[in-house]
C-alpha atoms as a PDB file:
ATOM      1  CA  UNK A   1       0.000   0.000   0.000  1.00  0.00           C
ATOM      2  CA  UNK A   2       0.959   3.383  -0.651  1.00  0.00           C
ATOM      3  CA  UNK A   3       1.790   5.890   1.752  1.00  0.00           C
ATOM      4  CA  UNK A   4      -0.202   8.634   0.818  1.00  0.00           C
ATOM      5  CA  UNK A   5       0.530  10.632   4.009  1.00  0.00           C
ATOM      6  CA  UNK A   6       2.757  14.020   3.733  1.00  0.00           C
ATOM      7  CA  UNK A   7       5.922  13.515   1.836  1.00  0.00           C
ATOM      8  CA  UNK A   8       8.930  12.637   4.323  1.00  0.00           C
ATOM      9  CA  UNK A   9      11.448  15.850   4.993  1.00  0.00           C
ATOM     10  CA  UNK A  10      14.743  15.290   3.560  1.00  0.00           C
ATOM     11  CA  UNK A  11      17.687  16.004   5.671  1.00  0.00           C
ATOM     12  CA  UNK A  12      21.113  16.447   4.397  1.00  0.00           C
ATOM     13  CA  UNK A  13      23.852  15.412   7.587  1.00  0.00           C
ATOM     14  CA  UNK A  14      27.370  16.964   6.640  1.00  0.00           C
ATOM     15  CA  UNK A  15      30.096  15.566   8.710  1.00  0.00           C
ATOM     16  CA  UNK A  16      33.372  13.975   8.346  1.00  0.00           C
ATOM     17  CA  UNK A  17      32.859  11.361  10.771  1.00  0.00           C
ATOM     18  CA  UNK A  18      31.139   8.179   9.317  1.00  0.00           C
ATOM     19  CA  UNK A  19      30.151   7.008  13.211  1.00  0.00           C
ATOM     20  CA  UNK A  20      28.504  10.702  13.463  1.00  0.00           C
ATOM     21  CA  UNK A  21      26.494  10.505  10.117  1.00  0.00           C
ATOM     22  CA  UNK A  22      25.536   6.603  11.169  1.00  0.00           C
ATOM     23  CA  UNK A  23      24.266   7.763  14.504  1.00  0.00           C
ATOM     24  CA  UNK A  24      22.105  10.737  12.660  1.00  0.00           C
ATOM     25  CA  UNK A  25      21.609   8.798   9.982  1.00  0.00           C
ATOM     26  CA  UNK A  26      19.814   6.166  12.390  1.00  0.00           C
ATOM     27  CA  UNK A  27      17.954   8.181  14.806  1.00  0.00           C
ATOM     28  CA  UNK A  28      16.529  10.220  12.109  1.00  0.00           C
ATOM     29  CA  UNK A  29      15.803   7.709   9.647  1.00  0.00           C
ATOM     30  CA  UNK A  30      13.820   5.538  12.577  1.00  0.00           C
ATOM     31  CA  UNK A  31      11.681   9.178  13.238  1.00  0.00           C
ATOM     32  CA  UNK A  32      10.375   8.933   9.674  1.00  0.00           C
ATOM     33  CA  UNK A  33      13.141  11.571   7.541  1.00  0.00           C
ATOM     34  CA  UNK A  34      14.902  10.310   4.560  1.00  0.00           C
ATOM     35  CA  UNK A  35      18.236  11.068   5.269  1.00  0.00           C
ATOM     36  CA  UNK A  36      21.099  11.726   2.503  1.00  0.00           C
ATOM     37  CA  UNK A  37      24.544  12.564   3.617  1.00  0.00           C
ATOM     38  CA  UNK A  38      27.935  14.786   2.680  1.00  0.00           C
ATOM     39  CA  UNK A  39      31.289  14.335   4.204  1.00  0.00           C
ATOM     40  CA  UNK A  40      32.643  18.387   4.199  1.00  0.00           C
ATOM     41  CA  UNK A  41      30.998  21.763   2.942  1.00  0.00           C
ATOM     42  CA  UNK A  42      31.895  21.219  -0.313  1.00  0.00           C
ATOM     43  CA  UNK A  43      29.897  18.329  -1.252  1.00  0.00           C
ATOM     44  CA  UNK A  44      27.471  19.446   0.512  1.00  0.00           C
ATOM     45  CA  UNK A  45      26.950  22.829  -1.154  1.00  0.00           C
ATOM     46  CA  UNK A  46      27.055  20.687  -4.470  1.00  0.00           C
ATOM     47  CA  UNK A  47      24.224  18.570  -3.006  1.00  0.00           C
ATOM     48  CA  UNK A  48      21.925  21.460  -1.607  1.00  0.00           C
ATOM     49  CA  UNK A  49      22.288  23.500  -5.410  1.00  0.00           C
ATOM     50  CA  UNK A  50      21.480  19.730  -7.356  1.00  0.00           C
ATOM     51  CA  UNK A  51      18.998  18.117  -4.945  1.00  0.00           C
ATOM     52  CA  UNK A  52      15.886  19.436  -2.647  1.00  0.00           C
ATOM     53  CA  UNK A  53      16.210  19.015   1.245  1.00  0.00           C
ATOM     54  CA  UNK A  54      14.473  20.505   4.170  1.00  0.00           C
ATOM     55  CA  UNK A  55      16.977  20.746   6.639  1.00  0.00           C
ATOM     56  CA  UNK A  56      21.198  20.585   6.613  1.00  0.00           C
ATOM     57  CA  UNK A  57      22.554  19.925   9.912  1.00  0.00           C
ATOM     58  CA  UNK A  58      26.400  20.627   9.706  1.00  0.00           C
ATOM     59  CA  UNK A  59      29.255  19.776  11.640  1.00  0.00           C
ATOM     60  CA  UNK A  60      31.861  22.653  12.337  1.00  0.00           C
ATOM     61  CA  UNK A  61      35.042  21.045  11.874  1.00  0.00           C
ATOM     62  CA  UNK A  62      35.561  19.271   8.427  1.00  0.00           C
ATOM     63  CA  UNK A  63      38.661  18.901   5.844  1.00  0.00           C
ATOM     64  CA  UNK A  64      38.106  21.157   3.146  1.00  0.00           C
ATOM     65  CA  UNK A  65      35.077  23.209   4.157  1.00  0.00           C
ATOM     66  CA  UNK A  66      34.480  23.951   7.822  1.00  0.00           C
ATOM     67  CA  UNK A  67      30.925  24.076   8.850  1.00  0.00           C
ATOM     68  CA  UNK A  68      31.042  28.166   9.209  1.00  0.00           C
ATOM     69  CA  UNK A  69      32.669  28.290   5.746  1.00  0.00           C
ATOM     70  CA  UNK A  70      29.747  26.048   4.225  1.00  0.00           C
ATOM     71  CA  UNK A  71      27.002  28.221   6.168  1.00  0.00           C
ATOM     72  CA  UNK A  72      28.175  31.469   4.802  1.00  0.00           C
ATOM     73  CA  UNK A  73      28.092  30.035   1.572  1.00  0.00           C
ATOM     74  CA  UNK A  74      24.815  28.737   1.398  1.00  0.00           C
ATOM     75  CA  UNK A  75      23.581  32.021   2.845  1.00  0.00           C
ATOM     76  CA  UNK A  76      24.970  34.022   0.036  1.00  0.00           C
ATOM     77  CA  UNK A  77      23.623  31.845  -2.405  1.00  0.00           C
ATOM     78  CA  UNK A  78      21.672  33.581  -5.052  1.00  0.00           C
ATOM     79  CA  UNK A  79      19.084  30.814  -5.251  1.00  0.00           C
ATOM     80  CA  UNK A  80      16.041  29.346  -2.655  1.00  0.00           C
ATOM     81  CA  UNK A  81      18.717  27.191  -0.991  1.00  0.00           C
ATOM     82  CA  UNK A  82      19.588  30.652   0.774  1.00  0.00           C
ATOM     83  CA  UNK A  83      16.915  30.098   2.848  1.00  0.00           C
ATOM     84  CA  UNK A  84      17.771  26.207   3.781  1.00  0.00           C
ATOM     85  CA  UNK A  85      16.924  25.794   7.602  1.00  0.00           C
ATOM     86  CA  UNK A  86      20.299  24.722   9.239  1.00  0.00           C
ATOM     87  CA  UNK A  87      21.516  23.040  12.403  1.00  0.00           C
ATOM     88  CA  UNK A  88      24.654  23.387  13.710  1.00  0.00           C
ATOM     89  CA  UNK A  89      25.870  20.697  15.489  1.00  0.00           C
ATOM     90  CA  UNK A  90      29.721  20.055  17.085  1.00  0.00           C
ATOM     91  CA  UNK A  91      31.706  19.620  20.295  1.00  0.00           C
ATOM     92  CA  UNK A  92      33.120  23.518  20.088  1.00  0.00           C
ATOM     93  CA  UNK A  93      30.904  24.715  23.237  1.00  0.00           C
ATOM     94  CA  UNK A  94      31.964  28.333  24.177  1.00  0.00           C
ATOM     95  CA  UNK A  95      29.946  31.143  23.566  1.00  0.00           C
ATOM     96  CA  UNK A  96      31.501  32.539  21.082  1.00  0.00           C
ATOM     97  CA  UNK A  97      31.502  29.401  18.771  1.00  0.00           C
ATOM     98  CA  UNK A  98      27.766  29.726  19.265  1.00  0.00           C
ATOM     99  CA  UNK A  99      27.696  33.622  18.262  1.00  0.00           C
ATOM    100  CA  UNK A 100      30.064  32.491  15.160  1.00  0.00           C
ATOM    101  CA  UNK A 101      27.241  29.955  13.940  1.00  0.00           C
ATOM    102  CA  UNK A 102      24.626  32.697  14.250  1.00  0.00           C
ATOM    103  CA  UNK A 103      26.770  35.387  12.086  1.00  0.00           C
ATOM    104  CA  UNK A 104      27.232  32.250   9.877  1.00  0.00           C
ATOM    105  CA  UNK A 105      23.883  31.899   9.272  1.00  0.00           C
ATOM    106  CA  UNK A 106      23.144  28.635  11.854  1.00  0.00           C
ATOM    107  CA  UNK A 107      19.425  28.682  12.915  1.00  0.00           C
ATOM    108  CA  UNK A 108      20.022  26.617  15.872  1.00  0.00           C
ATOM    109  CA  UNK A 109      23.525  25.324  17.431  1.00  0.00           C
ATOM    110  CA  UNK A 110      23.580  22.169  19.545  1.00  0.00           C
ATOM    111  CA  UNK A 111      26.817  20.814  21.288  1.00  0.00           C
ATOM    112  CA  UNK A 112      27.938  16.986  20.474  1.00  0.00           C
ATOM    113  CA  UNK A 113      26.954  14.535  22.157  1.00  0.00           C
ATOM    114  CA  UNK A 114      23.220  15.039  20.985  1.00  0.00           C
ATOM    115  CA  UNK A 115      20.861  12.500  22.561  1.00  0.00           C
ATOM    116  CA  UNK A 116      18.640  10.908  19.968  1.00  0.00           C
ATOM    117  CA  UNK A 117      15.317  12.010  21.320  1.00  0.00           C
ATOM    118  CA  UNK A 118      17.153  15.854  21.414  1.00  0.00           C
ATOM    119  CA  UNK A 119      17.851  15.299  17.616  1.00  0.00           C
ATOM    120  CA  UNK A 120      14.586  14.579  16.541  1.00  0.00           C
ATOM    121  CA  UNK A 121      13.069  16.942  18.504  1.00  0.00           C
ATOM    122  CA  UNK A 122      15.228  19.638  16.757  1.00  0.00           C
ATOM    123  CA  UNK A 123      15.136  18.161  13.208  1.00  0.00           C
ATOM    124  CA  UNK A 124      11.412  18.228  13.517  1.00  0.00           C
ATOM    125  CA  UNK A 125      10.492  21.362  14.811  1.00  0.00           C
ATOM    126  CA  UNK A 126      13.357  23.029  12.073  1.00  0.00           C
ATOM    127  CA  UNK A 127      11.542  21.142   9.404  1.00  0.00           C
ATOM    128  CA  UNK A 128       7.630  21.759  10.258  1.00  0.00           C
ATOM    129  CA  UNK A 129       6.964  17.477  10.652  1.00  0.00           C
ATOM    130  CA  UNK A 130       5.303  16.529  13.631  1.00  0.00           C
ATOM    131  CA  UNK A 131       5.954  14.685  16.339  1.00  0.00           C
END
């Protein structure tokens, strides 16, 4: 049978750990998302400008494109994807690392480790699905 319910948000998990992406990959994919994954900002911004998602969460430290790098990017993007809802997530926890995110463009900035029921919660209120 068909599922004929709303269509699944997509959620795009950029991080250069495989065990991170597994875990997000996991507790989001159990909640209902469809989950797709990059390993650094720059394959990510080549996924968000070729494919639709509802929701990037983004790691700050990666090999090539650091999260803030990636953010700033997609902000200044001349097309929809401008408006992508983001979630920071990473173990950099001073206040200042949160302020960064926020210049960056982050709409919300959560500190590793992120329980699973925390996740969800975040993923779903950032992408409209309900709980």
């Amino acid at each position: 049978m068909a599922d004929i319910g709303m269509p699944k948000a997509r959620v795009l998990v950029v991080d250069d750990s495989s065990l991170v992406r597994l875990y997000y990959r996991s507790a989001l994919e159990q909640a209902g998302f469809v989950v797709e994954q990059a390993i650094n900002g720059i394959e990510a911004m080549e996924r968000v400008l070729s494919e639709s998602f509802d929701l990037v969460i983004v790691d700050v430290n990666m090999p090539r494109m650091d999260g803030f790098t990636f953010l700033r990017s997609l902000r200044s993007s001349a097309t929809d994807v401008a408006m992508l809802p983001t979630l920071m997530i990473s173990t950099e926890a001073g206040l200042e690392d949160v302020a960064e995110a926020r210049r960056a463009g982050a709409n919300f900035y959560l500190v590793k480790p992120v329980a699973q029921t925390e996740l969800v919660r975040h993923v779903s209120v950032l992408t409209g699905a309900a709980m």
